[in-house]
PDB file of N, CA and C in Angstrom:
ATOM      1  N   UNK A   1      18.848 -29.638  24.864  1.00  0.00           N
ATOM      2  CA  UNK A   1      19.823 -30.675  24.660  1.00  0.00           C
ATOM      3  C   UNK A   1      19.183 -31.981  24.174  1.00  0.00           C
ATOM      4  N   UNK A   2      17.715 -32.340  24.042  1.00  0.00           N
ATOM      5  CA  UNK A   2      17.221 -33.539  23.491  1.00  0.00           C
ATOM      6  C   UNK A   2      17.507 -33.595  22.116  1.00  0.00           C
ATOM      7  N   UNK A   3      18.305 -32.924  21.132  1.00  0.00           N
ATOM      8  CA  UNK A   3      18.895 -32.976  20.031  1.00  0.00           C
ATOM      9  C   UNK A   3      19.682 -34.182  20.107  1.00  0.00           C
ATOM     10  N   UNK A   4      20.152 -34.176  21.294  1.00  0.00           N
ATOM     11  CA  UNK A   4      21.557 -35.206  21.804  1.00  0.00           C
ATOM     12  C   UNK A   4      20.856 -36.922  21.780  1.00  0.00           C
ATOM     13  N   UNK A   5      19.566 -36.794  21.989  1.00  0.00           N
ATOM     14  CA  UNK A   5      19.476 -38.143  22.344  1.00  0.00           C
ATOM     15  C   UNK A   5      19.164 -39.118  21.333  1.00  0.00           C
ATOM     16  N   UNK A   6      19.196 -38.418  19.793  1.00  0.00           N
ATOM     17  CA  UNK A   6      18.886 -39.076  18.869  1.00  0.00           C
ATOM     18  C   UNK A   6      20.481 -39.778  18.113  1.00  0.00           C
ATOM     19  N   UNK A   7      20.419 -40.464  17.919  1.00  0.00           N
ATOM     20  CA  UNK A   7      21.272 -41.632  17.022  1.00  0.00           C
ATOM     21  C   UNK A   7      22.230 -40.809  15.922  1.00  0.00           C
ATOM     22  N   UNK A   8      23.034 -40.851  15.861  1.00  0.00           N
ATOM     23  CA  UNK A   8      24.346 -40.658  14.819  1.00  0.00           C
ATOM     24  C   UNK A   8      24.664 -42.039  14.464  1.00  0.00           C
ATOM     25  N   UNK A   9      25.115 -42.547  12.923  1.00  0.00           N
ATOM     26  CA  UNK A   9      25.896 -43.111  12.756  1.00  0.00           C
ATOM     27  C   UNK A   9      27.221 -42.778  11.746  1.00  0.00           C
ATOM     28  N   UNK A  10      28.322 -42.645  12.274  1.00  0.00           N
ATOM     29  CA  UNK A  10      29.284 -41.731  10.960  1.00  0.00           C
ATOM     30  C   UNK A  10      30.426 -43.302  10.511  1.00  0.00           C
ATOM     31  N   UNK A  11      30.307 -43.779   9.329  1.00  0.00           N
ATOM     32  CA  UNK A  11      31.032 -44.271   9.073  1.00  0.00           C
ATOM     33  C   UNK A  11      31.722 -43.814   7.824  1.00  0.00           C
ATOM     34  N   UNK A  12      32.813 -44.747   7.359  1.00  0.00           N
ATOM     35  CA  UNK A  12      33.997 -44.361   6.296  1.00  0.00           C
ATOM     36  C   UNK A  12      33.106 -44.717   4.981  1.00  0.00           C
ATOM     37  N   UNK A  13      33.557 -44.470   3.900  1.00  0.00           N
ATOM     38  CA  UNK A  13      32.438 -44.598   2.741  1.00  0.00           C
ATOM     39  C   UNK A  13      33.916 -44.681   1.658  1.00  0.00           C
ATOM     40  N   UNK A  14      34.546 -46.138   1.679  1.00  0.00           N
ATOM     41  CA  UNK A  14      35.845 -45.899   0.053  1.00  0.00           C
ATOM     42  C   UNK A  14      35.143 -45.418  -0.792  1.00  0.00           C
ATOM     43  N   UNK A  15      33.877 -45.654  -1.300  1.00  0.00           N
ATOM     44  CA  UNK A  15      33.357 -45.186  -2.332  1.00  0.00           C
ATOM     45  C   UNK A  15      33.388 -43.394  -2.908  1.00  0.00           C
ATOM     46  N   UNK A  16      33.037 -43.098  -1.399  1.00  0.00           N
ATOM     47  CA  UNK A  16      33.106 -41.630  -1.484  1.00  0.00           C
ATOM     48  C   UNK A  16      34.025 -40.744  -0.964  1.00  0.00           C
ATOM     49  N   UNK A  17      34.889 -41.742  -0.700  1.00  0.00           N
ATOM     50  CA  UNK A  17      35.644 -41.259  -0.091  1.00  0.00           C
ATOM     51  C   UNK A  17      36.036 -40.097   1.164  1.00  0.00           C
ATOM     52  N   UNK A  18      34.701 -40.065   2.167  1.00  0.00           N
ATOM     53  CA  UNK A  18      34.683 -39.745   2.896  1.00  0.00           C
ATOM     54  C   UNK A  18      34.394 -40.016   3.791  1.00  0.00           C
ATOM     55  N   UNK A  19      33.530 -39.208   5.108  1.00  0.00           N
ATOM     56  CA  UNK A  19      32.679 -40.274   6.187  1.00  0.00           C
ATOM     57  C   UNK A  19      31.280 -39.999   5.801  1.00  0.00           C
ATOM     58  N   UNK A  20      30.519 -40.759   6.313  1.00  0.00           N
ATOM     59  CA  UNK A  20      28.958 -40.782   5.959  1.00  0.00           C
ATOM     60  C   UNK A  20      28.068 -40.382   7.053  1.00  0.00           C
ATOM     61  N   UNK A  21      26.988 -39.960   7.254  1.00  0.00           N
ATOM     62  CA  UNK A  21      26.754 -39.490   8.277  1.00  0.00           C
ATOM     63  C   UNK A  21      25.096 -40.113   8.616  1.00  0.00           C
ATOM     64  N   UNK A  22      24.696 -40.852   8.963  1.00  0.00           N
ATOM     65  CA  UNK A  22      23.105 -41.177   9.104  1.00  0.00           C
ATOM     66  C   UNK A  22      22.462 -41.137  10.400  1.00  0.00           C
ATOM     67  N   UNK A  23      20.874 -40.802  10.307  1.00  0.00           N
ATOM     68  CA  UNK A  23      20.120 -40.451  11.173  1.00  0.00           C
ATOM     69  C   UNK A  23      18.854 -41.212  11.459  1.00  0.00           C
ATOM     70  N   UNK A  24      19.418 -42.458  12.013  1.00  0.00           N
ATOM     71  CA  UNK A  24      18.414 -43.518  11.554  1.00  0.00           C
ATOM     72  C   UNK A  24      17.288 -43.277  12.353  1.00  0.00           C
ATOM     73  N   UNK A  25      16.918 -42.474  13.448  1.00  0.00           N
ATOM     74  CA  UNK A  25      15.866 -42.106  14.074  1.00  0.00           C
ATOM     75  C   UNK A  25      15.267 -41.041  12.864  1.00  0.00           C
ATOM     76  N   UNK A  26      15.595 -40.538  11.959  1.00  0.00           N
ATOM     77  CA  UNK A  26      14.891 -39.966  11.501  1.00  0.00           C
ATOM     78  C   UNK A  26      14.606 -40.617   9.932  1.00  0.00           C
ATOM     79  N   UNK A  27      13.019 -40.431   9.717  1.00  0.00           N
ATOM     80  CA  UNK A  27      13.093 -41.268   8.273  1.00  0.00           C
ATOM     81  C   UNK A  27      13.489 -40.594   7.100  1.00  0.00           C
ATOM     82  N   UNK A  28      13.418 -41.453   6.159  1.00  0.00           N
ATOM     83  CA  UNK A  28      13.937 -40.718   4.443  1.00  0.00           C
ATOM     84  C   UNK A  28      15.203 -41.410   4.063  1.00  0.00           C
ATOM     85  N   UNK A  29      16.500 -40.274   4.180  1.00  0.00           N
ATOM     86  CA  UNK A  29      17.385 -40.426   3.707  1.00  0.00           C
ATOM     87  C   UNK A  29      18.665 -41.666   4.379  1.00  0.00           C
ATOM     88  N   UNK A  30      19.003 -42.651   4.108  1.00  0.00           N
ATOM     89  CA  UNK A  30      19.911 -43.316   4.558  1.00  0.00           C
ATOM     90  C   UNK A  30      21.051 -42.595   4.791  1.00  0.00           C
ATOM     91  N   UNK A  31      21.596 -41.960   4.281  1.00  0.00           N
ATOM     92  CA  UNK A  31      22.806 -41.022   4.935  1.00  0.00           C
ATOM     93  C   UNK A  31      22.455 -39.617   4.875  1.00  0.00           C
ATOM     94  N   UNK A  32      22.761 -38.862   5.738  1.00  0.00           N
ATOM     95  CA  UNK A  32      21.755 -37.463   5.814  1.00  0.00           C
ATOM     96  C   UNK A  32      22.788 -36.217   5.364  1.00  0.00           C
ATOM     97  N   UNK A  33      24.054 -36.412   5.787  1.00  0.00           N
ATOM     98  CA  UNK A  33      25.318 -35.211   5.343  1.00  0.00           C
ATOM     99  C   UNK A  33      26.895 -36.257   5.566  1.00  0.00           C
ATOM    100  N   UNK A  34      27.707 -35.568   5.329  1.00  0.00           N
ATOM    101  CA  UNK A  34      28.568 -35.932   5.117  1.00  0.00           C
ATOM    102  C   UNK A  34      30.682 -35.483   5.785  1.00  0.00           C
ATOM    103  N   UNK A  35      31.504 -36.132   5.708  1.00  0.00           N
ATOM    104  CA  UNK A  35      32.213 -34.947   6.283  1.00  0.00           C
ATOM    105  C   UNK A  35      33.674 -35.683   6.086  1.00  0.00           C
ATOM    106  N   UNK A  36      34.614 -34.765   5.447  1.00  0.00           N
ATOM    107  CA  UNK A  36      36.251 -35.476   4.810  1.00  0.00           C
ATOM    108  C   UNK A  36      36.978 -36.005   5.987  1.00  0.00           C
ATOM    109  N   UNK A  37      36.460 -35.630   7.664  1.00  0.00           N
ATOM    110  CA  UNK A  37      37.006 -35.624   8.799  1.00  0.00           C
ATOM    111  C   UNK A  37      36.142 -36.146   9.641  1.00  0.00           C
ATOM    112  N   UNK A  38      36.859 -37.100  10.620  1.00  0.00           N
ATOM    113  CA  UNK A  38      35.433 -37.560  11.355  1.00  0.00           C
ATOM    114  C   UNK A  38      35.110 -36.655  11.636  1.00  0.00           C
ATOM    115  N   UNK A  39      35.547 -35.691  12.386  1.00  0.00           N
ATOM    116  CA  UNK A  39      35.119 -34.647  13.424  1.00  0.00           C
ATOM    117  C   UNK A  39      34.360 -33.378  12.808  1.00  0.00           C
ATOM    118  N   UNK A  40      34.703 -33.575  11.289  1.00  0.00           N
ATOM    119  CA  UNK A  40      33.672 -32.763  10.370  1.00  0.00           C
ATOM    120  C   UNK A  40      32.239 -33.259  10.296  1.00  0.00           C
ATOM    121  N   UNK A  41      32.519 -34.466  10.141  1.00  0.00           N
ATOM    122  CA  UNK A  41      31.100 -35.135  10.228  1.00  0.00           C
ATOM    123  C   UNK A  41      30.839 -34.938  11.058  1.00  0.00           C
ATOM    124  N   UNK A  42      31.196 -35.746  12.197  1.00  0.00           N
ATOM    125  CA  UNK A  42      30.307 -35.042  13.369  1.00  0.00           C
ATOM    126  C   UNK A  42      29.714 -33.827  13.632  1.00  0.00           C
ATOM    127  N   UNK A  43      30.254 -32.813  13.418  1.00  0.00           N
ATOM    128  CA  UNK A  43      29.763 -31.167  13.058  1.00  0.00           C
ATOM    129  C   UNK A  43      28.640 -31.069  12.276  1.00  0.00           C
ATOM    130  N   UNK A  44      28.849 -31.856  11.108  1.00  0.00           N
ATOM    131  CA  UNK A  44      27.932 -31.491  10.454  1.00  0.00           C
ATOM    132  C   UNK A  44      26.572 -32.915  10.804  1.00  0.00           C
ATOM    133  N   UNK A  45      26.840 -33.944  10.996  1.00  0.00           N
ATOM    134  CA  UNK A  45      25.800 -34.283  11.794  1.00  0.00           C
ATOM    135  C   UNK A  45      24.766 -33.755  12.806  1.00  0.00           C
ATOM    136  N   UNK A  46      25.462 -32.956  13.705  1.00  0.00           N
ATOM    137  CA  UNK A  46      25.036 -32.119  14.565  1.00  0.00           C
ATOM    138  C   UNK A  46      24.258 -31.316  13.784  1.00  0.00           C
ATOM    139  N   UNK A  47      24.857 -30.620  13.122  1.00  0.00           N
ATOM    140  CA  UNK A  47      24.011 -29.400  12.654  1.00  0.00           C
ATOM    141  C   UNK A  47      22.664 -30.057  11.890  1.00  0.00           C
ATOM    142  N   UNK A  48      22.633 -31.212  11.226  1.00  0.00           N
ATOM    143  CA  UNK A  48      21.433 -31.532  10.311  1.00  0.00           C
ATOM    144  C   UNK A  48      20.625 -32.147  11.576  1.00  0.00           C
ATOM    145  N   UNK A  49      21.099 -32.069  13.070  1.00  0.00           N
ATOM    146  CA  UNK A  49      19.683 -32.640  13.503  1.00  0.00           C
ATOM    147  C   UNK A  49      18.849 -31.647  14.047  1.00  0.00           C
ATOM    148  N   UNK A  50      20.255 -30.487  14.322  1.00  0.00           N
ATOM    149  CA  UNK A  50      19.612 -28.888  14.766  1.00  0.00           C
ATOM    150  C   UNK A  50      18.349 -28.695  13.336  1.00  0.00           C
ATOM    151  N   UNK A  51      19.020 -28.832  12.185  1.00  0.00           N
ATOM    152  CA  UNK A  51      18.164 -28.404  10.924  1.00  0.00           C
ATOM    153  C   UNK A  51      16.700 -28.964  11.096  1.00  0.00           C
ATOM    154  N   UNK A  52      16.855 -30.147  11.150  1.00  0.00           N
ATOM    155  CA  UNK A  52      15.964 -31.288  11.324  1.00  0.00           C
ATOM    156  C   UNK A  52      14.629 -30.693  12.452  1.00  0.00           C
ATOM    157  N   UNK A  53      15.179 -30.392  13.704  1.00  0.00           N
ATOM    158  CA  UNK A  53      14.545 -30.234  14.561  1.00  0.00           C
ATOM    159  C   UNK A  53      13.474 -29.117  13.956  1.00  0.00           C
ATOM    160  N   UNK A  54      14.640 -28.264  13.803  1.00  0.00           N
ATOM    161  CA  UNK A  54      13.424 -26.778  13.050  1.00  0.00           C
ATOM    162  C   UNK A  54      12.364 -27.232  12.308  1.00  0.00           C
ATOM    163  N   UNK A  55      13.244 -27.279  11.700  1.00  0.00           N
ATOM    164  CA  UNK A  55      11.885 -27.907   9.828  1.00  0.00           C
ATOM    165  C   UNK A  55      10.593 -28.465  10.611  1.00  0.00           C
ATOM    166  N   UNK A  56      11.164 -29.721  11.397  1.00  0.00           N
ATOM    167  CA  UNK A  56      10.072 -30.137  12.097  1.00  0.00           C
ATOM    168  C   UNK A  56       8.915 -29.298  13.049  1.00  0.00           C
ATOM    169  N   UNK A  57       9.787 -28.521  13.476  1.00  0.00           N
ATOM    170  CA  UNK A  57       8.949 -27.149  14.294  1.00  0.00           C
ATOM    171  C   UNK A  57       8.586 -26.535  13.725  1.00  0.00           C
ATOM    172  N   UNK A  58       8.970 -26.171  12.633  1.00  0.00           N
ATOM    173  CA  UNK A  58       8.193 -25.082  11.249  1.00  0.00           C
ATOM    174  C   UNK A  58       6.697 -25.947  11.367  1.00  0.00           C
ATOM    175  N   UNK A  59       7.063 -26.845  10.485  1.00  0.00           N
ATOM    176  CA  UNK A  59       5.573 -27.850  10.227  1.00  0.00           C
ATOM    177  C   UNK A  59       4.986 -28.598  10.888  1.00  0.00           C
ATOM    178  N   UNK A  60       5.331 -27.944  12.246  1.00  0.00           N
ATOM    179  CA  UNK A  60       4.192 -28.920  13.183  1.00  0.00           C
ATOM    180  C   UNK A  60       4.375 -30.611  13.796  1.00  0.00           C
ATOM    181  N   UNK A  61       5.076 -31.296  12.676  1.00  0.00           N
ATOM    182  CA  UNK A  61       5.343 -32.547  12.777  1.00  0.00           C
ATOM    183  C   UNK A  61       5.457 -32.776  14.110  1.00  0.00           C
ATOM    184  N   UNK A  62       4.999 -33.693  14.734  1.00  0.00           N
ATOM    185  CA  UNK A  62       5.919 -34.243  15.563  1.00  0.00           C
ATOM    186  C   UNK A  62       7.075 -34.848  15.401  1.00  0.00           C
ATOM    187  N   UNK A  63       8.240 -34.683  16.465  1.00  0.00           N
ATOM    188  CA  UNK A  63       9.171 -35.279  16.277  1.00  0.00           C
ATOM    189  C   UNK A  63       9.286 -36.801  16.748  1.00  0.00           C
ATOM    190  N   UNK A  64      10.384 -37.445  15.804  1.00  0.00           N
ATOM    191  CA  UNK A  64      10.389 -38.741  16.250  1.00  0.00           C
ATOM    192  C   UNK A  64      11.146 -39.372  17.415  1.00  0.00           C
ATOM    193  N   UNK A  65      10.160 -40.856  18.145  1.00  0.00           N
ATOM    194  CA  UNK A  65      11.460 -40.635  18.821  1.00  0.00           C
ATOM    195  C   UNK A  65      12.512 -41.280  19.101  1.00  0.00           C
ATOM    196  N   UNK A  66      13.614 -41.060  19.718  1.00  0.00           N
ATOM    197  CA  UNK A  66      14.858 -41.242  19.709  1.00  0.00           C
ATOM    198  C   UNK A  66      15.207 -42.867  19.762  1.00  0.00           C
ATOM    199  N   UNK A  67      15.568 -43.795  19.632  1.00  0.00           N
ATOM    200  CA  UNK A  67      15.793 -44.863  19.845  1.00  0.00           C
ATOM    201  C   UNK A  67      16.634 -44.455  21.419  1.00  0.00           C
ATOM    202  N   UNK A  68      16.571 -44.782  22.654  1.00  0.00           N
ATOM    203  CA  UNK A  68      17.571 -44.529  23.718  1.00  0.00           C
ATOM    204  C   UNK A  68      17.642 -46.266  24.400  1.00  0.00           C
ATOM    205  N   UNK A  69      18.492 -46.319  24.624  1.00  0.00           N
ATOM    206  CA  UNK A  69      19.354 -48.033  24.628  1.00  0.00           C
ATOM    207  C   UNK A  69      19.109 -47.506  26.339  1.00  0.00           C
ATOM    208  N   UNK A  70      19.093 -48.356  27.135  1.00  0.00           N
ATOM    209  CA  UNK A  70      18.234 -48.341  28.202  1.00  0.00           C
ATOM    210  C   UNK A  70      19.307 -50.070  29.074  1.00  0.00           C
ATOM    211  N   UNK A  71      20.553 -49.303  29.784  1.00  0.00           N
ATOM    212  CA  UNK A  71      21.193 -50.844  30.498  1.00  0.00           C
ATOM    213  C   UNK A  71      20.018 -50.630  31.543  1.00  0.00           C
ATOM    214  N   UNK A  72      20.637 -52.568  31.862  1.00  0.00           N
ATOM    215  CA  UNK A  72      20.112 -53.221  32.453  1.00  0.00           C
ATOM    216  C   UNK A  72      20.872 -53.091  33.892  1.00  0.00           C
TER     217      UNK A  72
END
């Protein structure tokens, strides 16, 4: 479940007319997938951090880590 503790951000995009999906704990791409529904996005957010995780386990990388917001 530490998939969970990394950062989503899904916002609206007029441009593209869809939602946007970014993974700012992870570097590269400013928006990582995409989705016509929030709740698509979200899905598919999910799935690119499952993706993410692998790839990273393929090649050894370490993974990065999570930004976790920490109350006071």
């Amino acid at each position: 479940m530490s998939q969970f503790k990394y950062q989503m951000v899904i916002q609206w995009s007029d441009e593209d007319n869809c939602f946007l999906v970014g993974l700012p704990d992870f570097p590269g791409q400013r928006w990582r997938t995409h989705g016509d529904t929030y709740e698509s996005a979200l899905a598919n957010g999910i799935e690119a951090i499952e993706s993410l995780l692998l790839a990273y386990e393929a090649t050894g990388e370490p993974l990065p880590e999570p930004a976790v917001l920490k109350a006071a």
